[in-house]
C-alpha atoms as a PDB file:
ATOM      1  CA  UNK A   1      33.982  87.557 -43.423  1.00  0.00           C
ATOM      2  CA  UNK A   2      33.321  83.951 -44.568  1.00  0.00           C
ATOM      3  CA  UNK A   3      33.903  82.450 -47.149  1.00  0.00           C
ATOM      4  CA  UNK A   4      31.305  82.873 -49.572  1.00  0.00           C
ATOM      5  CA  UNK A   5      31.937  79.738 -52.474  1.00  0.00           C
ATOM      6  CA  UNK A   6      28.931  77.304 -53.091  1.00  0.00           C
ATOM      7  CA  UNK A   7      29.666  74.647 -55.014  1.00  0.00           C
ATOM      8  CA  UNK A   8      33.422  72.474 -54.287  1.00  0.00           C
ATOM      9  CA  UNK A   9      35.334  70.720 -57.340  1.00  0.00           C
ATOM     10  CA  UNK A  10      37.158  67.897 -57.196  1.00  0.00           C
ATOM     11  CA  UNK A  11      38.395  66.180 -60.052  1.00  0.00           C
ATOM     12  CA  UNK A  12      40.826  63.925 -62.012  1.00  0.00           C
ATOM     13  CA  UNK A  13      42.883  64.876 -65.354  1.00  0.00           C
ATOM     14  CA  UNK A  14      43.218  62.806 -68.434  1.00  0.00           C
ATOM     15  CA  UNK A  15      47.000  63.075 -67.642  1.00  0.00           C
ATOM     16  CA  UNK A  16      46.647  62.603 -63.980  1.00  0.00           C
ATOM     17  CA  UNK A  17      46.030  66.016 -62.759  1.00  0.00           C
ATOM     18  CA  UNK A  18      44.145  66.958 -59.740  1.00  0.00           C
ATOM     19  CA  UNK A  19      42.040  69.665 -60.007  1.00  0.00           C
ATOM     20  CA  UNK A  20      40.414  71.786 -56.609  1.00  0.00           C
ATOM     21  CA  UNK A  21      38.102  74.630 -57.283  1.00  0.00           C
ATOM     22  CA  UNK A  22      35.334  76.467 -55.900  1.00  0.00           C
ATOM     23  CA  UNK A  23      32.742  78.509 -57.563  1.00  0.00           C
ATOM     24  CA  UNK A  24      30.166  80.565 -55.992  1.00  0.00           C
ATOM     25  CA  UNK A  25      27.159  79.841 -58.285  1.00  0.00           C
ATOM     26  CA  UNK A  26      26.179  77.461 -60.634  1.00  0.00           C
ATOM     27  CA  UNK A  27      26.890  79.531 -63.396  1.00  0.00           C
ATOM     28  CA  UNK A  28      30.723  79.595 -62.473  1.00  0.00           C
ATOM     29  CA  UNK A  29      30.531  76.052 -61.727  1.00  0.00           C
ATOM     30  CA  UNK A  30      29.214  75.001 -65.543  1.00  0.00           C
ATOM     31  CA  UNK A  31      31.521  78.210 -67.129  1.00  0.00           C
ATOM     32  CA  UNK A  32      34.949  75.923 -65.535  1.00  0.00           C
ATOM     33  CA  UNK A  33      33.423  72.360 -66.128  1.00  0.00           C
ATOM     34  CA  UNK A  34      32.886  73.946 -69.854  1.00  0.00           C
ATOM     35  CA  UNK A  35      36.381  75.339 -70.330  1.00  0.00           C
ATOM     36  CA  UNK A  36      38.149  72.546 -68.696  1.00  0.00           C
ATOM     37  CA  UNK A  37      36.115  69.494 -70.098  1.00  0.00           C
ATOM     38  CA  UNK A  38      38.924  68.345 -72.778  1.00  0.00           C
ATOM     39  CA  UNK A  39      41.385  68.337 -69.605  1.00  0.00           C
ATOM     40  CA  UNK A  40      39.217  66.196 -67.080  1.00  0.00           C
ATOM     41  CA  UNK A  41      38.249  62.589 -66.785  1.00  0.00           C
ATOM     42  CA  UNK A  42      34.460  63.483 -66.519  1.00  0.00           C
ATOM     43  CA  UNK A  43      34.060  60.092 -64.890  1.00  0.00           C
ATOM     44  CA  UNK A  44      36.411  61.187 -61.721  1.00  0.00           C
ATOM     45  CA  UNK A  45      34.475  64.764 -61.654  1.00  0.00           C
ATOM     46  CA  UNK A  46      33.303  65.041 -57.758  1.00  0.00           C
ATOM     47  CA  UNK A  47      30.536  68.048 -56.754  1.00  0.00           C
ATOM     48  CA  UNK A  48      30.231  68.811 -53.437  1.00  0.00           C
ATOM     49  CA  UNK A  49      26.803  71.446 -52.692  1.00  0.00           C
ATOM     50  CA  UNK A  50      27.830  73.156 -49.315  1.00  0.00           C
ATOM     51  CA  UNK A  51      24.223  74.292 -49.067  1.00  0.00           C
ATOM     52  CA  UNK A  52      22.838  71.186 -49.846  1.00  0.00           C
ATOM     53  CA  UNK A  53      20.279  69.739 -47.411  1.00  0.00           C
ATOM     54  CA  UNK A  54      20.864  66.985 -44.718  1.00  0.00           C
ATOM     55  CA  UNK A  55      18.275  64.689 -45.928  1.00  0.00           C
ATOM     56  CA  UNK A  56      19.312  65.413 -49.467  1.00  0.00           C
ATOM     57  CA  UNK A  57      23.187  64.576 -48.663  1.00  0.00           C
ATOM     58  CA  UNK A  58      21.625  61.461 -46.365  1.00  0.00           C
ATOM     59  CA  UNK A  59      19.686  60.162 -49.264  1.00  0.00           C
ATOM     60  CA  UNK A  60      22.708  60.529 -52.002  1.00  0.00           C
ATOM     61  CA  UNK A  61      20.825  62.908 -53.958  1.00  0.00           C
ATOM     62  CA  UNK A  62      23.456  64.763 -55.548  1.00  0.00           C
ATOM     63  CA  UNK A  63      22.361  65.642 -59.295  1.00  0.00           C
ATOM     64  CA  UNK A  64      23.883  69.085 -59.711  1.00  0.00           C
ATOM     65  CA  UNK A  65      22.153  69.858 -63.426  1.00  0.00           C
END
């Protein structure tokens, strides 16, 4: 089977933690960003969409919500 997660976090700590993740649905995705927001520099927070588009990913279009 393969693997079946959407949405890829990476992202920086206050303390300088690195954080790797992967959530299946946006749901997930805003459930973790939600319980680990006092723990992450929000300005370091990196979203990768593996279903995301070609011409979306070639344009830089990358507003998750």
């Amino acid at each position: 089977m393969g693997n079946t997660c959407r949405y890829v976090v990476n992202a920086l700590g206050k303390g300088g933690e690195t954080y790797y993740t992967q959530c299946k649905d946006k749901h997930e995705l805003k459930r973790w960003i939600h319980e680990n927001k006092e723990k992450l520099n929000m300005q370091e927070l990196k979203i990768t969409d593996k279903n995301q588009s070609f011409l979306l990913k070639l344009l830089g279009l990358n507003k998750i919500f």
